[in-house]
N, C-alpha and C. Protein backbone atom coordinates (compact mmCIF):
# COMPACT_ATOMS: atom_id res chain seq x y z
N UNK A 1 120.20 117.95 138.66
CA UNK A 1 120.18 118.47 137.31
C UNK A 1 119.06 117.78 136.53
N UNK A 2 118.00 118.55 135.94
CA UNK A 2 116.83 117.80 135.02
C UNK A 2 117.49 118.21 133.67
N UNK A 3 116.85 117.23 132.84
CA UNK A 3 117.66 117.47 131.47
C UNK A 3 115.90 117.62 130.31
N UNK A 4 115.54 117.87 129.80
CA UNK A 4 115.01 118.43 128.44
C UNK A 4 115.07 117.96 127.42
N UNK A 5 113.84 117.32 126.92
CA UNK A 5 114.01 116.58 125.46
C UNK A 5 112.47 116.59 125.05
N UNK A 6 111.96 117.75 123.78
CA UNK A 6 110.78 117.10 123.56
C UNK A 6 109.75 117.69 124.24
N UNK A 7 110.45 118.68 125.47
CA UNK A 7 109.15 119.38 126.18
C UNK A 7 108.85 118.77 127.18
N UNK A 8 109.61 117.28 127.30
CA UNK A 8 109.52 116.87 128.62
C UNK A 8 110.84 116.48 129.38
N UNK A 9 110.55 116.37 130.86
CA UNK A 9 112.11 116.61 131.53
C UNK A 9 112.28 115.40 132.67
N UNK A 10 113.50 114.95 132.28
CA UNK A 10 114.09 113.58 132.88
C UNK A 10 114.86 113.70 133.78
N UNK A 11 115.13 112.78 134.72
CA UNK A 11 116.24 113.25 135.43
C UNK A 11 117.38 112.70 135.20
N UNK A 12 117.23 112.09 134.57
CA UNK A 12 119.15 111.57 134.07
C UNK A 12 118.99 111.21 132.56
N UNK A 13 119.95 111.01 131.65
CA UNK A 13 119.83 110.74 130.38
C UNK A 13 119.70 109.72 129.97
N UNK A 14 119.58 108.38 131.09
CA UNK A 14 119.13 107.27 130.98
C UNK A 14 117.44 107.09 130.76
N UNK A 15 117.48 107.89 131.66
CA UNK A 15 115.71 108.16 131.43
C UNK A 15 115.18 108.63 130.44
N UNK A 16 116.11 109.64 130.21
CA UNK A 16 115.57 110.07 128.51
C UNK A 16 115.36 108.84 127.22
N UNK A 17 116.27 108.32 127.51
CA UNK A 17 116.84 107.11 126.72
C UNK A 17 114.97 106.16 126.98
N UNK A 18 114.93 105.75 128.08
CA UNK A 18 113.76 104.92 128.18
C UNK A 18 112.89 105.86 127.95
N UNK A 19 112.54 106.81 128.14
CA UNK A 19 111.57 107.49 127.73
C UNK A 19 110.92 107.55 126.14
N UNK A 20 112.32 107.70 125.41
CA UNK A 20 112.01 107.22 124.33
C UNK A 20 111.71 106.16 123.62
N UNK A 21 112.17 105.07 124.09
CA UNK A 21 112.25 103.76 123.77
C UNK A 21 111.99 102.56 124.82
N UNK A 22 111.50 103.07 125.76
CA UNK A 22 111.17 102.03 126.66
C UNK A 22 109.33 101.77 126.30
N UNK A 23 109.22 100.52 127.22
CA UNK A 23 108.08 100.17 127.04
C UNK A 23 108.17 98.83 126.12
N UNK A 24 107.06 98.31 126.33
CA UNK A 24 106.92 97.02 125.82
C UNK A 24 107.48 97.03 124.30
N UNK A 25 106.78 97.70 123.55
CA UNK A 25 106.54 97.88 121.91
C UNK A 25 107.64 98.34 121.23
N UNK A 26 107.99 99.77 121.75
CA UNK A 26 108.54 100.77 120.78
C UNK A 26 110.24 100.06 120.43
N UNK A 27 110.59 99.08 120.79
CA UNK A 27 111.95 98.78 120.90
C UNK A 27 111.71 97.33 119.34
N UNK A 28 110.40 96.85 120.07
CA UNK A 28 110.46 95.97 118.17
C UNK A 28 109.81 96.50 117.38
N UNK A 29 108.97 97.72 117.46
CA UNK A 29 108.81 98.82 116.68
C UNK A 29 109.77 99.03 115.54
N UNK A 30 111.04 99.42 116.46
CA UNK A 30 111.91 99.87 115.85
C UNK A 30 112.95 98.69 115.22
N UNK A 31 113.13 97.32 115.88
CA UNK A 31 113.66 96.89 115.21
C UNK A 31 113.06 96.28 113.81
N UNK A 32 111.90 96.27 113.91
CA UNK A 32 111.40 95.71 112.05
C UNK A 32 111.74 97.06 111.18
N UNK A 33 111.32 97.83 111.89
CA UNK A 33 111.52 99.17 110.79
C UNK A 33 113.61 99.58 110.33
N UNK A 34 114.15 98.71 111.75
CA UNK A 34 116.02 98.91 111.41
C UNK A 34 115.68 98.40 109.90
N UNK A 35 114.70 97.21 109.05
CA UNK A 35 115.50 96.94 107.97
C UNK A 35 114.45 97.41 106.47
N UNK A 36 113.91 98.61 107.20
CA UNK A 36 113.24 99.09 106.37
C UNK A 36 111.72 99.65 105.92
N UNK A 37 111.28 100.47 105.55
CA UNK A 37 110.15 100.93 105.95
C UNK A 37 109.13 99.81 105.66
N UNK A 38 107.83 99.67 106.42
CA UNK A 38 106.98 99.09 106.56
C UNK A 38 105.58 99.96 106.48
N UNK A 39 104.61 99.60 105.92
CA UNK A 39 103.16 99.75 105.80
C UNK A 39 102.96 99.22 107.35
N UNK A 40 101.91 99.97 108.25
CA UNK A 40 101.09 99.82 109.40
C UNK A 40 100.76 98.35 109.32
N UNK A 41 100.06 97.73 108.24
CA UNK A 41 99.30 96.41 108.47
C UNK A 41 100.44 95.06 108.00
N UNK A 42 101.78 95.72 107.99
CA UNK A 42 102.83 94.57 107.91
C UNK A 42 103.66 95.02 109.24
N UNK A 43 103.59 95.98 109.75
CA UNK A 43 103.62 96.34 111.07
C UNK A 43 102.83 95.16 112.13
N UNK A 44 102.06 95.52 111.84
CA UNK A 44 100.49 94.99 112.82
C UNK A 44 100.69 92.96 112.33
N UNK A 45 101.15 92.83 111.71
CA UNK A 45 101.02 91.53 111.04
C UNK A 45 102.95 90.85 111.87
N UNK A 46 103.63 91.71 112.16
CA UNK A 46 105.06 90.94 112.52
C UNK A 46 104.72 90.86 113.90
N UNK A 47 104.07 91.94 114.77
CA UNK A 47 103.52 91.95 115.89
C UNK A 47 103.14 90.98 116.44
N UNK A 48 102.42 90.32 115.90
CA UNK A 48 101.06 89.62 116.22
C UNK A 48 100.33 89.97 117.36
N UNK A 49 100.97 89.99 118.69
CA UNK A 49 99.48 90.33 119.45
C UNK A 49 99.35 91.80 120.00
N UNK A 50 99.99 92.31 119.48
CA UNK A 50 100.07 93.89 119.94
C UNK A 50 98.64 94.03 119.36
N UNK A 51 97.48 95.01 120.08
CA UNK A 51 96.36 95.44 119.56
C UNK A 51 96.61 96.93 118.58
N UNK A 52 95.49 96.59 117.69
CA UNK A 52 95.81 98.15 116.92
C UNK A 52 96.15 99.19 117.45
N UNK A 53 95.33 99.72 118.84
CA UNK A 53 95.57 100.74 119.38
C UNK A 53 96.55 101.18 119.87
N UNK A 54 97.48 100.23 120.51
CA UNK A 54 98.29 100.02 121.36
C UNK A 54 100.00 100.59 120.27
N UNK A 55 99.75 99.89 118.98
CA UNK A 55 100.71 99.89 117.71
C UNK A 55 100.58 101.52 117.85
N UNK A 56 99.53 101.86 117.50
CA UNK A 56 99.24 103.19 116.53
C UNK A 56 99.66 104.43 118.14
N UNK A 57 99.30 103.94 119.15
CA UNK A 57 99.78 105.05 119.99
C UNK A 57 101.32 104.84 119.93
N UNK A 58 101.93 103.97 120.06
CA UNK A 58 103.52 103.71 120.05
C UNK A 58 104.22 104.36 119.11
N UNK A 59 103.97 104.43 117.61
CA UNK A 59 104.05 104.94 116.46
C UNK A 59 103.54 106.46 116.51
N UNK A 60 102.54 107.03 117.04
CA UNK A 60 102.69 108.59 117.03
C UNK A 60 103.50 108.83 118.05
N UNK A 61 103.69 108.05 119.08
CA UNK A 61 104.78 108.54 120.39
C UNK A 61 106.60 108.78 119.68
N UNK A 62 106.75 107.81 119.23
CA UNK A 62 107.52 107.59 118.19
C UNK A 62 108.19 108.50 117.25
N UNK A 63 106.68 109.27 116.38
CA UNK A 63 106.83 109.75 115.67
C UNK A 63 106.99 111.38 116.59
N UNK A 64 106.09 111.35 117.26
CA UNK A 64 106.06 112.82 118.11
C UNK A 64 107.74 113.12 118.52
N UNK A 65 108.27 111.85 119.11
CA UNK A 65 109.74 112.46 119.64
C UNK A 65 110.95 112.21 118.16
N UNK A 66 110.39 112.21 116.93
CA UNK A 66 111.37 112.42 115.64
C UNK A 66 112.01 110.88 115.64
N UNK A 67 111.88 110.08 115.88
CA UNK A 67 112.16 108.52 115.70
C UNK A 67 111.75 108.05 114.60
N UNK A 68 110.93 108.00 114.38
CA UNK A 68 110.22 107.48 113.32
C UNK A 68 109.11 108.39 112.13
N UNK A 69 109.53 108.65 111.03
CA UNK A 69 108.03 109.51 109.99
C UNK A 69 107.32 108.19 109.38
N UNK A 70 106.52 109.34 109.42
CA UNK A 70 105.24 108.41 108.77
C UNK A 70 104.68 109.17 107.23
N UNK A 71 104.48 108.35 106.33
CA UNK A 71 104.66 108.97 104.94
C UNK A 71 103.08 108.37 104.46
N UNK A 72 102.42 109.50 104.27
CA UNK A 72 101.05 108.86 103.52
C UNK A 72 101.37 108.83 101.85
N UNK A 73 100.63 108.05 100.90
CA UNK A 73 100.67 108.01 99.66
C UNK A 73 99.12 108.33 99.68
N UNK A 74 98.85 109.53 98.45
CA UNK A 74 97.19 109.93 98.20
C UNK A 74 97.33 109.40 96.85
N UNK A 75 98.12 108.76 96.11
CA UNK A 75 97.88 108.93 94.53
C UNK A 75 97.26 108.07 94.13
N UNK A 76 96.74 107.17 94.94
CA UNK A 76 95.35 106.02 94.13
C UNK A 76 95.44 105.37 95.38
N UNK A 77 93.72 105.44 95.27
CA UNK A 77 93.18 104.68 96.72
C UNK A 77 93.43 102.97 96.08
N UNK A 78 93.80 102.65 97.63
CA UNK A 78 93.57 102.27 98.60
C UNK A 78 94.77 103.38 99.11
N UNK A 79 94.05 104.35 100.73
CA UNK A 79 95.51 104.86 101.02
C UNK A 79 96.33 104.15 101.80
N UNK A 80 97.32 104.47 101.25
CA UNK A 80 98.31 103.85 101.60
C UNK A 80 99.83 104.74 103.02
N UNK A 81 100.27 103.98 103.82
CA UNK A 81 100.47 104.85 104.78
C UNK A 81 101.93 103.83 105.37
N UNK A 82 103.18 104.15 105.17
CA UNK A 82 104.42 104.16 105.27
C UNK A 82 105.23 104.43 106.34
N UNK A 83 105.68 103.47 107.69
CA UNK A 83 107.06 104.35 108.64
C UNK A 83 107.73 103.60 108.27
N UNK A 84 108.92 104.50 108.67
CA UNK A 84 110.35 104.21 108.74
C UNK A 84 111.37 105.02 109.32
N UNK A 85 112.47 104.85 109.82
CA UNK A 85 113.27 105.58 110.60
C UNK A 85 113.78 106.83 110.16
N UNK A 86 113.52 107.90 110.67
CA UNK A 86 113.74 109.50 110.58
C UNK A 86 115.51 108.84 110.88
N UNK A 87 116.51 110.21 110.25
CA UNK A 87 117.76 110.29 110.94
C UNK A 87 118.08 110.57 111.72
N UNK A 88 117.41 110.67 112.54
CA UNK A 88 117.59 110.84 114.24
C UNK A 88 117.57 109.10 114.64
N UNK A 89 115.81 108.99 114.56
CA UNK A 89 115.93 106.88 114.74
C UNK A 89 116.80 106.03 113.95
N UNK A 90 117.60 106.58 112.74
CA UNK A 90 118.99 105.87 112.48
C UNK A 90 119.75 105.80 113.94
N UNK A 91 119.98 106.48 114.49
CA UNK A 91 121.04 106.54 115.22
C UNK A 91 120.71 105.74 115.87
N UNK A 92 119.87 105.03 116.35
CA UNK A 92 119.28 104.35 117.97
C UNK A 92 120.00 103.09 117.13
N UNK A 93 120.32 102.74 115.83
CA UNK A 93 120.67 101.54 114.85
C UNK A 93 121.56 100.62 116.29
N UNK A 94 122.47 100.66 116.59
CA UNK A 94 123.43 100.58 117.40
C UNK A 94 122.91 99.90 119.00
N UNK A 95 122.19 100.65 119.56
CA UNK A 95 121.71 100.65 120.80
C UNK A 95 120.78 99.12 120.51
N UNK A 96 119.83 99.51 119.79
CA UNK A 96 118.39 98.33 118.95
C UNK A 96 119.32 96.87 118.73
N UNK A 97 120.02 97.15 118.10
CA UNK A 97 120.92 95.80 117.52
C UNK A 97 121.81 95.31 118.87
N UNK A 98 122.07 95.91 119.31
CA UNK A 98 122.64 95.13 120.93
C UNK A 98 121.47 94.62 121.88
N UNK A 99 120.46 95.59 121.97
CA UNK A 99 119.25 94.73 122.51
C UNK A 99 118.89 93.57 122.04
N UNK A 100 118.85 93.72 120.43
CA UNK A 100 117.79 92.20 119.85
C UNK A 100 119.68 91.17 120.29
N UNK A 101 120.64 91.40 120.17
CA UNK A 101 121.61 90.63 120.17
C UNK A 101 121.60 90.10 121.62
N UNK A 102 121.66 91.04 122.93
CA UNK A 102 121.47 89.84 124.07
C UNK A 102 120.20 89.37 123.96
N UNK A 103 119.34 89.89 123.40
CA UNK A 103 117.72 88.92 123.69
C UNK A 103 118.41 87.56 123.26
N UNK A 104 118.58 87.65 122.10
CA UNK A 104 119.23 86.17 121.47
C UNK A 104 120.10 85.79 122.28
N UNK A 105 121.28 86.34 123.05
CA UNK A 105 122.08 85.33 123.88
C UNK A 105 121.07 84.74 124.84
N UNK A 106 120.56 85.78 125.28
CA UNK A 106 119.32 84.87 126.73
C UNK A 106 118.51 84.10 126.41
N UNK A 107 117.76 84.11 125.05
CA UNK A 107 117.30 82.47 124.80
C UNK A 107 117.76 81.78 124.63
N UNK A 108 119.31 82.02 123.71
CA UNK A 108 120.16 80.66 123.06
C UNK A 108 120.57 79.82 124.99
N UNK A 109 121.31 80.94 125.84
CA UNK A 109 121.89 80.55 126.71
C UNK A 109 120.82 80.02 127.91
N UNK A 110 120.06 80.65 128.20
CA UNK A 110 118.65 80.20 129.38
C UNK A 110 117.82 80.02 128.92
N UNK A 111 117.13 80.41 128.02
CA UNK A 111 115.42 80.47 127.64
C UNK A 111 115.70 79.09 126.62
N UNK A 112 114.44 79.03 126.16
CA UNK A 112 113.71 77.84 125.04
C UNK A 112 112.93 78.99 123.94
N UNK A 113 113.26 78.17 122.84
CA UNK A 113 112.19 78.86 121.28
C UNK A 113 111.34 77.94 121.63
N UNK A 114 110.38 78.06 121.59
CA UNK A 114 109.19 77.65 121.18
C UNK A 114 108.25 77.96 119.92
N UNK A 115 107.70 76.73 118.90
CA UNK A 115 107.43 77.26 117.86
C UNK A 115 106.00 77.04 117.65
């Protein structure tokens, strides 16, 4: 059974799942944006070493599968350019917050912070 999402086709709904959200980026993508919309260059600034390009393809991928809008402001330059979670990427709220929550058990419990 292939399943359909987006125009493209997975073979299980797990895959769909990573499809959307897998990959290096798109998962702390989404968690800075869980607490609220962000400007690209406070995006690019929590990141730190993500390259521009790399941000900005993640963010139309993002935006292409309804996760995330992106809101321009024209009403006085400097333009200004806004994501934040569509109500569809509300929903992932749940899934995102259990990820960043074992990340944190696996450093508290095995890993080291380093500052």
């Amino acid at each position: 059974m292939t399943h359909k999402f987006n125009g493209k086709s997975y073979p299980c709904c797990t895959s769909v799942t990573m499809g959307i959200i897998g990959g290096k980026w798109k998962t702390v993508i989404l968690a800075y944006l869980m607490n609220g919309p962000l400007r690209y260059s406070e995006l690019r600034k929590k990141m730190g070493v993500v390259t521009e390009r790399t941000l900005s393809l993640q963010l139309k991928g993002l935006e292409e599968d309804g996760i995330v809008k992106r809101k321009v402001y024209t009403t006085k330059p400097p333009l200004k350019v806004e994501y934040s979670l569509t109500e569809f990427g509300e929903t992932l709220r749940p899934l995102i917050k259990s990820i960043i929550d074992w990340g944190e058990y696996v450093i508290a419990e095995y890993g080291e912070l380093v500052e």
